[in-house]
PDB file of N, CA and C in Angstrom:
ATOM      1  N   UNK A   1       0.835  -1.168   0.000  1.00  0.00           N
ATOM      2  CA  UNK A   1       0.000   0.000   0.000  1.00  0.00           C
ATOM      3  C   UNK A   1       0.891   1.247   0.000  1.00  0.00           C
ATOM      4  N   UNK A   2       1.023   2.173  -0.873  1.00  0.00           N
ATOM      5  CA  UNK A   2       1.266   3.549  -1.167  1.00  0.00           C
ATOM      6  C   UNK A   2       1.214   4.548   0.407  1.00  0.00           C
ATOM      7  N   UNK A   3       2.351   5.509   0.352  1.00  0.00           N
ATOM      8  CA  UNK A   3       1.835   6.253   1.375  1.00  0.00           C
ATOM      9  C   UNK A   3       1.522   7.556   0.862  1.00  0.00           C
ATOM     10  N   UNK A   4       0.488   7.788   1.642  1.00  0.00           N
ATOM     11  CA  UNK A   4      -0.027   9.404   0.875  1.00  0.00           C
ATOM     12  C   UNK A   4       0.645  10.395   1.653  1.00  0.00           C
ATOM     13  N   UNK A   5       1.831  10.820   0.686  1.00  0.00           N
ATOM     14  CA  UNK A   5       2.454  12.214   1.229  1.00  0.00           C
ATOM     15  C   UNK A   5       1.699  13.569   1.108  1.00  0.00           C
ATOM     16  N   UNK A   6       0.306  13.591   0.367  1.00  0.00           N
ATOM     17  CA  UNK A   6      -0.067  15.184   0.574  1.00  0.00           C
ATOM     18  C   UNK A   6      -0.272  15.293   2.055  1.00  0.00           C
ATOM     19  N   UNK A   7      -0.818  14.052   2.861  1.00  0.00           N
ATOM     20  CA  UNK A   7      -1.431  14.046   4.108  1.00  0.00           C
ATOM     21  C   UNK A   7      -0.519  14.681   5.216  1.00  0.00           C
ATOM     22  N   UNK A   8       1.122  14.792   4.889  1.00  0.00           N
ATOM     23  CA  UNK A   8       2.381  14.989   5.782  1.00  0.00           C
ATOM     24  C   UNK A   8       2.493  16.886   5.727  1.00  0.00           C
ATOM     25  N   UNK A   9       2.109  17.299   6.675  1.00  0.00           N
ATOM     26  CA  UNK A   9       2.667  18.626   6.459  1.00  0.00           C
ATOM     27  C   UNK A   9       3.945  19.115   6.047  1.00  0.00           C
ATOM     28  N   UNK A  10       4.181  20.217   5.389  1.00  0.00           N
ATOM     29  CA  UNK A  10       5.689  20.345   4.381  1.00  0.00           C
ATOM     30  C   UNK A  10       5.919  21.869   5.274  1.00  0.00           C
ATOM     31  N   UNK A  11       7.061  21.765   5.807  1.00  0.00           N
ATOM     32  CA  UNK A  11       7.431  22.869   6.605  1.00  0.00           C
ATOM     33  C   UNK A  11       8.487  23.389   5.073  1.00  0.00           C
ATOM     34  N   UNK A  12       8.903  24.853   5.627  1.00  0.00           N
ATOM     35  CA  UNK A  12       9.896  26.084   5.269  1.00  0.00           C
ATOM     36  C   UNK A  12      11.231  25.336   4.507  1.00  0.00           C
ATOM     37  N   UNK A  13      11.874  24.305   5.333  1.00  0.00           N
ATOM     38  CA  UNK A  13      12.643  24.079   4.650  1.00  0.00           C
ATOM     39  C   UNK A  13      12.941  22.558   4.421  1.00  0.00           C
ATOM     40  N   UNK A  14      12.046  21.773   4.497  1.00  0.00           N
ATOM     41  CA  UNK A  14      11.692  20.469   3.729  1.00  0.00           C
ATOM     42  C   UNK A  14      12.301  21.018   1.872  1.00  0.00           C
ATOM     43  N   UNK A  15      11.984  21.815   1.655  1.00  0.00           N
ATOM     44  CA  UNK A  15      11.914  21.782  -0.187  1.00  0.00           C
ATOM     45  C   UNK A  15      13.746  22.313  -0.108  1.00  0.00           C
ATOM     46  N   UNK A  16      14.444  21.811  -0.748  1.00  0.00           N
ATOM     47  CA  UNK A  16      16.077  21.970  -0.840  1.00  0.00           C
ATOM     48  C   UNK A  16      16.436  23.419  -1.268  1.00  0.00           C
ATOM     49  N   UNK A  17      15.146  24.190  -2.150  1.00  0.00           N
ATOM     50  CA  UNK A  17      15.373  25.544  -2.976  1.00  0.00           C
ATOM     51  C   UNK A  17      15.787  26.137  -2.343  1.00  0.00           C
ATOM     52  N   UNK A  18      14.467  26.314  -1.167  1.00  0.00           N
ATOM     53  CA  UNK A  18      14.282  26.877   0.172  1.00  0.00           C
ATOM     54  C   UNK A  18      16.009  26.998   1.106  1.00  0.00           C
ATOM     55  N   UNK A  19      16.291  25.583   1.441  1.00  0.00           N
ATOM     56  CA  UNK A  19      17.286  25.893   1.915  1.00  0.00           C
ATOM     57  C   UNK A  19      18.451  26.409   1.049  1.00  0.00           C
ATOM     58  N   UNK A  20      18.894  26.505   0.250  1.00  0.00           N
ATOM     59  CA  UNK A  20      19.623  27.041  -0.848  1.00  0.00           C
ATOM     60  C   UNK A  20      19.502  28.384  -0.937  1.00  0.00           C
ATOM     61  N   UNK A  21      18.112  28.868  -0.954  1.00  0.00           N
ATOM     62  CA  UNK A  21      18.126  30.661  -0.837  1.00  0.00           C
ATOM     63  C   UNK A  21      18.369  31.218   0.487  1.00  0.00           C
ATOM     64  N   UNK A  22      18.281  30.167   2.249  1.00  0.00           N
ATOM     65  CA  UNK A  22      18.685  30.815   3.172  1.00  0.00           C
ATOM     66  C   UNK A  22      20.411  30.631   3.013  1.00  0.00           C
ATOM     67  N   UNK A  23      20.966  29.830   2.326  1.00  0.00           N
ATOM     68  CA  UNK A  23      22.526  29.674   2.205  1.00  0.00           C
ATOM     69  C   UNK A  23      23.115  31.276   1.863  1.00  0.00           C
ATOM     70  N   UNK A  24      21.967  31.388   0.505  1.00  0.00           N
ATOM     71  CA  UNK A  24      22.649  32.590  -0.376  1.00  0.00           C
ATOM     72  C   UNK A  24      22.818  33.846   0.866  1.00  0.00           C
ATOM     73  N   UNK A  25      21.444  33.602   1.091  1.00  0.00           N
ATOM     74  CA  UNK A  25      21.128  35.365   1.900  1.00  0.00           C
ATOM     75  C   UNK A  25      22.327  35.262   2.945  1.00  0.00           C
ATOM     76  N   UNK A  26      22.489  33.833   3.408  1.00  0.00           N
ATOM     77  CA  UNK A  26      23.394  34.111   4.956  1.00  0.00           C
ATOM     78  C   UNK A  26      25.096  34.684   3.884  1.00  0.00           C
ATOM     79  N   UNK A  27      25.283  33.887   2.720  1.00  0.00           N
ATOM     80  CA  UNK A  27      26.451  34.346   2.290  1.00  0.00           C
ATOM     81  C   UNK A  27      26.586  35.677   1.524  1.00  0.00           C
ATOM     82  N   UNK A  28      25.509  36.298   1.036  1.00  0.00           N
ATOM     83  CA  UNK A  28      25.717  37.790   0.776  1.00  0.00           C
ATOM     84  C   UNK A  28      25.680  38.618   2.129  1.00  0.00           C
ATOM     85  N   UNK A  29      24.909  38.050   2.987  1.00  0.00           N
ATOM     86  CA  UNK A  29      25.230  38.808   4.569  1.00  0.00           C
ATOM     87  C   UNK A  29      26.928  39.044   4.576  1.00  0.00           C
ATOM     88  N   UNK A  30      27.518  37.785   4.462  1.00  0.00           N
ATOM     89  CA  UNK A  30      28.651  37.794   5.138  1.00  0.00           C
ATOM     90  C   UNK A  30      29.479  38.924   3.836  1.00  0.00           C
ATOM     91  N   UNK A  31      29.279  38.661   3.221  1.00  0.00           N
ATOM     92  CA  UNK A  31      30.237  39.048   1.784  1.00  0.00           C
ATOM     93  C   UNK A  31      29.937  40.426   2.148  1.00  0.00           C
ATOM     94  N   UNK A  32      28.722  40.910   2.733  1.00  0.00           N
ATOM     95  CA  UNK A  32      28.493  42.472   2.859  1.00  0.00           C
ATOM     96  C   UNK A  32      29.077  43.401   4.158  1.00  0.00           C
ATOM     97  N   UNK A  33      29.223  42.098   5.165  1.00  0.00           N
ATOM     98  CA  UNK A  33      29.809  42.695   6.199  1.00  0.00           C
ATOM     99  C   UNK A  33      31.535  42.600   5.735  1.00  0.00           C
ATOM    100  N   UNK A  34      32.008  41.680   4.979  1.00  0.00           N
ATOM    101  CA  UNK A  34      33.765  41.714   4.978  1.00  0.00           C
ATOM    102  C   UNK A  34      33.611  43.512   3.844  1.00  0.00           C
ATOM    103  N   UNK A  35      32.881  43.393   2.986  1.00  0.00           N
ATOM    104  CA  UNK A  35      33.540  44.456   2.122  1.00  0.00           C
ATOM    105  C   UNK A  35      32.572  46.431   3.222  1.00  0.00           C
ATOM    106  N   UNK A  36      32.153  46.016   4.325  1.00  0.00           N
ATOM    107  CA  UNK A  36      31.897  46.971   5.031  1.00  0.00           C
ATOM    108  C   UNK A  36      33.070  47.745   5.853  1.00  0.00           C
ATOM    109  N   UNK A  37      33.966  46.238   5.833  1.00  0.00           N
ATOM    110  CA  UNK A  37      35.470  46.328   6.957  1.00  0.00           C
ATOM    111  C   UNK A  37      35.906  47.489   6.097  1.00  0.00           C
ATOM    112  N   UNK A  38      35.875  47.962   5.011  1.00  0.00           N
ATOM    113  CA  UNK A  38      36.638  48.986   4.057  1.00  0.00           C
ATOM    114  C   UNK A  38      36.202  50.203   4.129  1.00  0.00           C
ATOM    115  N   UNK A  39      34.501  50.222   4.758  1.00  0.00           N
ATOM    116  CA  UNK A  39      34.368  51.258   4.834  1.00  0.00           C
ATOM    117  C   UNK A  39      33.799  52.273   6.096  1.00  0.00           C
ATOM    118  N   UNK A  40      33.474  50.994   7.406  1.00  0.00           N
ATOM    119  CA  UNK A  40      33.294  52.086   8.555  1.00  0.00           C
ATOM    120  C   UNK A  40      34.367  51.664   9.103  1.00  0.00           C
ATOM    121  N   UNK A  41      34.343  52.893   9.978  1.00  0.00           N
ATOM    122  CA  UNK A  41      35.549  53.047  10.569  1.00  0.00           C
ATOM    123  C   UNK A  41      35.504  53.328  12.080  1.00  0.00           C
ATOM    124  N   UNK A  42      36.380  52.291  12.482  1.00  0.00           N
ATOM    125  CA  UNK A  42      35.438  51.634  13.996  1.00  0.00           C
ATOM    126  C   UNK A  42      36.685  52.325  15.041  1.00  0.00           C
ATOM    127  N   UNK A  43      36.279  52.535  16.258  1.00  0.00           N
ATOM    128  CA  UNK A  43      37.182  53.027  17.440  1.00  0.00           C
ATOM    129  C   UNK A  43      37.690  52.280  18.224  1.00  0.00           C
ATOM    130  N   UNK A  44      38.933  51.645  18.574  1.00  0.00           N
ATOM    131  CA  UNK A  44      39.238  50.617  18.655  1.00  0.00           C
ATOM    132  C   UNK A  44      39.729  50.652  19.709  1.00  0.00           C
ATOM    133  N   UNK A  45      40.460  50.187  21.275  1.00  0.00           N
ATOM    134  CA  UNK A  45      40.459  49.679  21.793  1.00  0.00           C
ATOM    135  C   UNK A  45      41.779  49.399  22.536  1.00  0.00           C
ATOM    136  N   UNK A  46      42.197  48.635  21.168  1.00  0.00           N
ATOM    137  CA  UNK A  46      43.508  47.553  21.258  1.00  0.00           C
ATOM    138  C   UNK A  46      43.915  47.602  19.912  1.00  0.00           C
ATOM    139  N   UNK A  47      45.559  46.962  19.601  1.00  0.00           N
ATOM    140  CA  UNK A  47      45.989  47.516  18.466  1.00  0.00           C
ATOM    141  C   UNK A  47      45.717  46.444  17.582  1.00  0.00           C
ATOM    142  N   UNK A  48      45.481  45.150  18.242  1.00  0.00           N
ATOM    143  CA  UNK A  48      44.839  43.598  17.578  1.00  0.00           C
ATOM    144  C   UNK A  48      43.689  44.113  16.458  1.00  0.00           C
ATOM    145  N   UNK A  49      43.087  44.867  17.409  1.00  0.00           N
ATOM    146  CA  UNK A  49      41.308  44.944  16.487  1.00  0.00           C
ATOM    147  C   UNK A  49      41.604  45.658  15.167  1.00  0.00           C
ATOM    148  N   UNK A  50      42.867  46.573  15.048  1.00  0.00           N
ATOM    149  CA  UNK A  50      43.205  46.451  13.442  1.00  0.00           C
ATOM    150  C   UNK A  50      42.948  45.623  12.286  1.00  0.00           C
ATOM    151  N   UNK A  51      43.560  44.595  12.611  1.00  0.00           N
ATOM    152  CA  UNK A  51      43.484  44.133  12.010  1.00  0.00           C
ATOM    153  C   UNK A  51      42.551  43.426  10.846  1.00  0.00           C
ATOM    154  N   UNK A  52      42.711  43.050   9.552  1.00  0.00           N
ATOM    155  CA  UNK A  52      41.625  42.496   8.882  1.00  0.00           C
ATOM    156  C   UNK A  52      41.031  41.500   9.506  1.00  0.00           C
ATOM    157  N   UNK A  53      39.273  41.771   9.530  1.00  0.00           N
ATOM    158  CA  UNK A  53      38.566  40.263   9.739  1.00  0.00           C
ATOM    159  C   UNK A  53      38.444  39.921  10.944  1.00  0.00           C
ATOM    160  N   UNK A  54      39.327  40.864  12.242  1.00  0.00           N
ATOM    161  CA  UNK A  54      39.388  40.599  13.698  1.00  0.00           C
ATOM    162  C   UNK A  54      37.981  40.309  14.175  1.00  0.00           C
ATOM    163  N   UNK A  55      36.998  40.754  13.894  1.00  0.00           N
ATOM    164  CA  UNK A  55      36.032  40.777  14.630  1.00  0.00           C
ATOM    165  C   UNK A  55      35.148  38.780  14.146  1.00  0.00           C
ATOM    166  N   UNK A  56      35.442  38.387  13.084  1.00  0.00           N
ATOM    167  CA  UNK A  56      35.164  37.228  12.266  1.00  0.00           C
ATOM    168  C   UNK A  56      35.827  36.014  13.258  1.00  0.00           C
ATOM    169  N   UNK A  57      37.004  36.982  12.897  1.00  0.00           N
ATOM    170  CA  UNK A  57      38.298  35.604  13.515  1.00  0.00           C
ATOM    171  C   UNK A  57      37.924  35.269  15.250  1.00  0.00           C
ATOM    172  N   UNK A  58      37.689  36.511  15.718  1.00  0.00           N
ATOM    173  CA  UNK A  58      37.405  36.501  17.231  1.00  0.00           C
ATOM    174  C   UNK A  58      35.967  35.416  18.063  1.00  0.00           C
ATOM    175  N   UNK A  59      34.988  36.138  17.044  1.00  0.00           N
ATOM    176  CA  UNK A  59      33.745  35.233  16.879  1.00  0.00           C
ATOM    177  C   UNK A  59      33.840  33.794  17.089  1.00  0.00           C
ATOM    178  N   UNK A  60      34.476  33.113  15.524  1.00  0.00           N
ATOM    179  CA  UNK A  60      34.472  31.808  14.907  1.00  0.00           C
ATOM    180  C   UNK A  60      35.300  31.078  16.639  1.00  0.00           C
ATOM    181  N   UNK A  61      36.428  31.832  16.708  1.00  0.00           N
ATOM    182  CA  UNK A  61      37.455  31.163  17.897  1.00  0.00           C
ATOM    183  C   UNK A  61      36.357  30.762  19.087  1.00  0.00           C
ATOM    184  N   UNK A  62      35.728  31.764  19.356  1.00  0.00           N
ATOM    185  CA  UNK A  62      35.163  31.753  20.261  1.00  0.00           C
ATOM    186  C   UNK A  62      33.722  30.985  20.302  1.00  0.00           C
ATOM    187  N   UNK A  63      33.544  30.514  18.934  1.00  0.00           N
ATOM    188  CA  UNK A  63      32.280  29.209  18.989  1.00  0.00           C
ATOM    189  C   UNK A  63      32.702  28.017  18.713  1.00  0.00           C
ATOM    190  N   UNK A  64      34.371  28.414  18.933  1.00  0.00           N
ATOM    191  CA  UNK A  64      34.540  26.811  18.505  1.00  0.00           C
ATOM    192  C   UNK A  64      34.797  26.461  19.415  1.00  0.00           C
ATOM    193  N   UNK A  65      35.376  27.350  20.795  1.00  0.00           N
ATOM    194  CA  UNK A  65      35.605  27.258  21.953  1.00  0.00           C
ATOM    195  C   UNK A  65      34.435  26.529  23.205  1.00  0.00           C
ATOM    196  N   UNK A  66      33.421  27.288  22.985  1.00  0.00           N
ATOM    197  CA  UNK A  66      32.197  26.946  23.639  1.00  0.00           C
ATOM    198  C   UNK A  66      31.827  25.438  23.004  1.00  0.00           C
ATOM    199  N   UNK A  67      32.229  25.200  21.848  1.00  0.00           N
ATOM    200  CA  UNK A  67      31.511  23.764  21.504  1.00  0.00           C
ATOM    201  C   UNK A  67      32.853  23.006  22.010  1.00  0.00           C
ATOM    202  N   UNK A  68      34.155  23.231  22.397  1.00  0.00           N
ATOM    203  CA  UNK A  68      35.062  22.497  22.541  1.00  0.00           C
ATOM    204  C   UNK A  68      34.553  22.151  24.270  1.00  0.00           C
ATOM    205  N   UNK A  69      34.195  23.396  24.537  1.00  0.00           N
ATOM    206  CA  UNK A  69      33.747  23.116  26.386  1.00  0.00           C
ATOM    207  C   UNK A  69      32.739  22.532  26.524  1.00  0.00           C
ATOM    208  N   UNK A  70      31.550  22.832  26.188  1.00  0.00           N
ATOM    209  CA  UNK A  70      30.392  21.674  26.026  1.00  0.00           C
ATOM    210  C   UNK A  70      30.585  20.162  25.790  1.00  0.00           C
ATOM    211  N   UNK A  71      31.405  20.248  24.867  1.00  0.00           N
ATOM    212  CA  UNK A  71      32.102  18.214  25.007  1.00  0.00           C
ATOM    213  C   UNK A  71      32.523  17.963  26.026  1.00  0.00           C
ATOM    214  N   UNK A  72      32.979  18.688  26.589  1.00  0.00           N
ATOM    215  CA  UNK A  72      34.539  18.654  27.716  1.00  0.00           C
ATOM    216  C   UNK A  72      33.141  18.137  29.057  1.00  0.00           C
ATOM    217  N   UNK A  73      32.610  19.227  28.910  1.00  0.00           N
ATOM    218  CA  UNK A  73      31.395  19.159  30.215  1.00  0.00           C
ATOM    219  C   UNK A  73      30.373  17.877  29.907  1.00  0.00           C
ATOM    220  N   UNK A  74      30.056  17.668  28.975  1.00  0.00           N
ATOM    221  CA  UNK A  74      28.915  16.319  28.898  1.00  0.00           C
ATOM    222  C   UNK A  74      29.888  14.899  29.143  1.00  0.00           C
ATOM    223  N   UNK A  75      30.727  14.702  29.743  1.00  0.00           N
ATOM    224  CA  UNK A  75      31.760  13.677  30.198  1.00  0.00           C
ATOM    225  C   UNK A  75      31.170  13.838  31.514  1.00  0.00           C
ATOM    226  N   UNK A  76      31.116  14.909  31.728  1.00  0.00           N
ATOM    227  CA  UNK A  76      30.313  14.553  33.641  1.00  0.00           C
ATOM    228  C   UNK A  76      28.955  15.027  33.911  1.00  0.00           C
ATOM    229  N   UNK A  77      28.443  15.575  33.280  1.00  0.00           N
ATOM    230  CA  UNK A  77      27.316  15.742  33.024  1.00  0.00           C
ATOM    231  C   UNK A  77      25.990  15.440  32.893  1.00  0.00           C
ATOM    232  N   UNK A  78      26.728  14.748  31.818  1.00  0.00           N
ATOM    233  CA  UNK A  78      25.734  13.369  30.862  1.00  0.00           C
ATOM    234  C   UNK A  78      24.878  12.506  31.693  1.00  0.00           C
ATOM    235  N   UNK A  79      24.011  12.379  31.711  1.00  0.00           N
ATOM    236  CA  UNK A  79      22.656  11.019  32.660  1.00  0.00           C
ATOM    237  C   UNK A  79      22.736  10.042  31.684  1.00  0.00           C
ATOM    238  N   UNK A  80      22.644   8.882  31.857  1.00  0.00           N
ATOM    239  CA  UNK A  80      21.922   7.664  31.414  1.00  0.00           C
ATOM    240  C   UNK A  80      20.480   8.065  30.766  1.00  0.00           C
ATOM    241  N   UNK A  81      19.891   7.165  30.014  1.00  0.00           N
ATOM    242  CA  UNK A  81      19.042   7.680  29.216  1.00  0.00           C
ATOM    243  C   UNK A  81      17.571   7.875  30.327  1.00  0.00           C
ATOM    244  N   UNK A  82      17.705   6.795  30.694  1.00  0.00           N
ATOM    245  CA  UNK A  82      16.655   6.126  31.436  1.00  0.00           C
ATOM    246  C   UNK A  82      16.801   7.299  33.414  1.00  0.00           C
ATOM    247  N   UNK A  83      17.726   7.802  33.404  1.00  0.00           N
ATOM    248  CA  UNK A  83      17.696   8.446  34.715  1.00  0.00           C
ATOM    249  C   UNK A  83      16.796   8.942  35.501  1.00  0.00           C
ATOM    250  N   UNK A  84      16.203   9.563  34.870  1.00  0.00           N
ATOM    251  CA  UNK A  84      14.615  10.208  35.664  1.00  0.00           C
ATOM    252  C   UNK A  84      13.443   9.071  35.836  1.00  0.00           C
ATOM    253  N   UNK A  85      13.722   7.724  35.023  1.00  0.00           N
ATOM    254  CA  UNK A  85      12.807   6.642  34.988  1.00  0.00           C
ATOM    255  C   UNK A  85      12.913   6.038  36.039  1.00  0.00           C
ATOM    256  N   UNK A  86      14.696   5.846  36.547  1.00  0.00           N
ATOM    257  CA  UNK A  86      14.957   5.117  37.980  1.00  0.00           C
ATOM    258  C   UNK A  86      15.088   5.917  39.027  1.00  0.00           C
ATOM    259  N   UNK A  87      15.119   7.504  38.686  1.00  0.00           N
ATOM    260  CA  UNK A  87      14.996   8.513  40.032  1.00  0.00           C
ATOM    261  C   UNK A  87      13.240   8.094  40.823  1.00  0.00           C
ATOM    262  N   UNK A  88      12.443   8.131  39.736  1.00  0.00           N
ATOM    263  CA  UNK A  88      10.934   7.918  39.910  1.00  0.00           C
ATOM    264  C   UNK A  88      10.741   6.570  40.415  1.00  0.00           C
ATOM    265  N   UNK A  89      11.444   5.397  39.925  1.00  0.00           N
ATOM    266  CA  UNK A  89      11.318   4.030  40.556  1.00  0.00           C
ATOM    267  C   UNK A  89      11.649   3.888  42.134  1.00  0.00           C
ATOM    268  N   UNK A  90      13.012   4.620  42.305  1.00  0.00           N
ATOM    269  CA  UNK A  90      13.331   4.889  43.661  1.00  0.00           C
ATOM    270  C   UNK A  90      12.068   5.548  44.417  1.00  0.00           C
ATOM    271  N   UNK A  91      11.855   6.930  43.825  1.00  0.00           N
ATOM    272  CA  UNK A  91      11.123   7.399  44.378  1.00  0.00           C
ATOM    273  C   UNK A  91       9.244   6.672  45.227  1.00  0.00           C
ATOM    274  N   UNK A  92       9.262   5.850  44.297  1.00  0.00           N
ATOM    275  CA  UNK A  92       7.743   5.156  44.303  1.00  0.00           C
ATOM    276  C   UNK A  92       7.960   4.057  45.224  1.00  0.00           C
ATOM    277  N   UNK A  93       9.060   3.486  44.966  1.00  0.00           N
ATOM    278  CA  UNK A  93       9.803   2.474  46.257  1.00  0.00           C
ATOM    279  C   UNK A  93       9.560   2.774  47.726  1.00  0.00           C
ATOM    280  N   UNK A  94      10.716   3.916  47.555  1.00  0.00           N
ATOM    281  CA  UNK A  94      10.790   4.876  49.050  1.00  0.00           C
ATOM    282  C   UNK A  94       8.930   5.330  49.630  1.00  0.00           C
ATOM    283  N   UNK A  95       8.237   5.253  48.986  1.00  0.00           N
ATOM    284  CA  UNK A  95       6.788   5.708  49.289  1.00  0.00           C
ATOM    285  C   UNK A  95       6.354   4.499  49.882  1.00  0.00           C
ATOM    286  N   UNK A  96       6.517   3.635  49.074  1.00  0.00           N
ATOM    287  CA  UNK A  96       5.878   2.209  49.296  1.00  0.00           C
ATOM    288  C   UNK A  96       6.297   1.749  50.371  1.00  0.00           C
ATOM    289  N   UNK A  97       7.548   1.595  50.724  1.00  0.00           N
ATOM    290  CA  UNK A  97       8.395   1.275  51.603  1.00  0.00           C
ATOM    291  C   UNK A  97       7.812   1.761  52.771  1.00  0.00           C
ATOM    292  N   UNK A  98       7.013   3.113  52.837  1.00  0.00           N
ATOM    293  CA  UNK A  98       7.160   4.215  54.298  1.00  0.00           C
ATOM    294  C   UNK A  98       5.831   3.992  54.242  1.00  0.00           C
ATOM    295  N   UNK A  99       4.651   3.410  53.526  1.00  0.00           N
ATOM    296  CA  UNK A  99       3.390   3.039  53.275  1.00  0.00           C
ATOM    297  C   UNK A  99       3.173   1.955  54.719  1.00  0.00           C
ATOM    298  N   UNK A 100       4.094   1.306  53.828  1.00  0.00           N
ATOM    299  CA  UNK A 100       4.783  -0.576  54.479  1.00  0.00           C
ATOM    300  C   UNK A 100       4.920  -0.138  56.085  1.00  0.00           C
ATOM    301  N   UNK A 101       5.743   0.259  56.383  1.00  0.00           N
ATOM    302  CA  UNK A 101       6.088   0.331  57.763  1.00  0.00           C
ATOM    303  C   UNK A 101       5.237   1.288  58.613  1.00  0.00           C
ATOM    304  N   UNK A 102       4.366   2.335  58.110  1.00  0.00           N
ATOM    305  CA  UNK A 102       3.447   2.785  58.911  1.00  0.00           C
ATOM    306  C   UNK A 102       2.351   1.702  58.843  1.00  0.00           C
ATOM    307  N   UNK A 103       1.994   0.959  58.506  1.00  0.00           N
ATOM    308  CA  UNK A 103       0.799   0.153  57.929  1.00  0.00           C
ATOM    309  C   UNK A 103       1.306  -0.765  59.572  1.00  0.00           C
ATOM    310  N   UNK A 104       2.328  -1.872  59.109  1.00  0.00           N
ATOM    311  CA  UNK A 104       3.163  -2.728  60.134  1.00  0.00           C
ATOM    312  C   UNK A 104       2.815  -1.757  61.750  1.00  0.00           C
ATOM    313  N   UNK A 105       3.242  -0.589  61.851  1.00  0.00           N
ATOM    314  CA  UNK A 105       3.403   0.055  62.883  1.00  0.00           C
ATOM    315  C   UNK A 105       1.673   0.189  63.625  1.00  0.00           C
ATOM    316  N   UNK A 106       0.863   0.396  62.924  1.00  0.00           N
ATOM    317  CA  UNK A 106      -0.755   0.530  63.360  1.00  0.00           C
ATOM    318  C   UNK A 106      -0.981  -1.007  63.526  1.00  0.00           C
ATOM    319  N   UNK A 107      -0.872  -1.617  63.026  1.00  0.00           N
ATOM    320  CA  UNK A 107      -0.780  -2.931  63.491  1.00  0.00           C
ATOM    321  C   UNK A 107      -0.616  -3.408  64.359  1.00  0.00           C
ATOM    322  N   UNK A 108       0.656  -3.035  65.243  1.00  0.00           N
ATOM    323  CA  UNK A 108       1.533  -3.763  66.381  1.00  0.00           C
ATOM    324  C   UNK A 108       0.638  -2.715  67.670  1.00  0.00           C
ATOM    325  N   UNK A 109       0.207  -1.905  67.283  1.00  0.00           N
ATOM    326  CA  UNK A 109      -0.771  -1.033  68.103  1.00  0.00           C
ATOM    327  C   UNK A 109      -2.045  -1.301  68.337  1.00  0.00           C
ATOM    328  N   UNK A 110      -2.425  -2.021  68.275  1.00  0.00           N
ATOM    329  CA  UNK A 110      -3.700  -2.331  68.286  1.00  0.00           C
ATOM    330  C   UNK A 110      -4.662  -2.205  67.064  1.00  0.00           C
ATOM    331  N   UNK A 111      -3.990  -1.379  65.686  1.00  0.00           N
ATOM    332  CA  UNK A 111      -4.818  -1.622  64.521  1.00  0.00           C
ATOM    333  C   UNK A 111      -5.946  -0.746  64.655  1.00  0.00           C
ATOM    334  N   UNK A 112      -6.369   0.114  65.730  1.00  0.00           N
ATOM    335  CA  UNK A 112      -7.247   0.954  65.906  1.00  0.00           C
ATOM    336  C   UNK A 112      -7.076   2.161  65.529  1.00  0.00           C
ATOM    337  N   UNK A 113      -7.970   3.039  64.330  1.00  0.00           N
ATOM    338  CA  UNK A 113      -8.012   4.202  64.292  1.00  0.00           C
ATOM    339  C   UNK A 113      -8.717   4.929  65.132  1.00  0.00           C
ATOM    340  N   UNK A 114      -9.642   4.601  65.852  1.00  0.00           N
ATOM    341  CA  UNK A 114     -10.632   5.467  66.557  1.00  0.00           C
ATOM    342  C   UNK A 114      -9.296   5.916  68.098  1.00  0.00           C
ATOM    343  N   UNK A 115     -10.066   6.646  68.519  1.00  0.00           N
ATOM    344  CA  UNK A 115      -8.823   7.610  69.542  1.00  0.00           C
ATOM    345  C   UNK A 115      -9.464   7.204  71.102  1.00  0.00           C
ATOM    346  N   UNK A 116      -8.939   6.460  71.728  1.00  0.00           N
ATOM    347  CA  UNK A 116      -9.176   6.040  73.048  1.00  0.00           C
ATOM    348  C   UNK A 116      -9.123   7.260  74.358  1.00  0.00           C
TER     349      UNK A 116
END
């Protein structure tokens, strides 16, 4: 049996064009900010920020940095998939458990709720 794809909703960038014209726009962005470096003229700081492209180069370093630390950190971080499944198992245990022994405890008492 056939599957009927009109039935599948088609988001923004399912169609490849689509993504192809956000490529362009992001790369005339960029192409517009390098040939801008020529023409404002920025107050600087430090004698580094001269330089061509500093502000590019500074950026890129600095997201490659944060994704280098994010690896670094999900080494201790990281849960098991299932973690919150056996935090909750514990948890329902520990209930049951304290269910259990107040239950046992009215028991050894005479089992009476009414108040003497």
């Amino acid at each position: 049996m056939a599957e009927n794809n009109n039935s599948e909703k088609k988001y923004l960038f399912d169609k490849p064009k689509n993504v192809k014209r956000l490529l362009y726009g992001l790369y005339s962005c960029c192409i517009a900010l390098v040939l801008l470096e020529f023409v404002i003229h920025r107050h600087i700081y430090h004698s580094w920020e001269e330089l061509f492209g500093f502000y590019p180069i500074y950026g890129f370093i600095g997201c490659v940095l944060l994704v280098l630390i994010a690896k670094w950190m999900r080494t201790f971080l990281m849960r098991d998939e299932d973690y919150y499944d056996k935090l909750e198992q514990k948890q329902h245990q520990l209930k049951t458990d304290a269910e259990t022994s107040s239950e046992s405890t009215k028991d050894s008492k005479g089992g009476s709720d009414v108040d003497a």
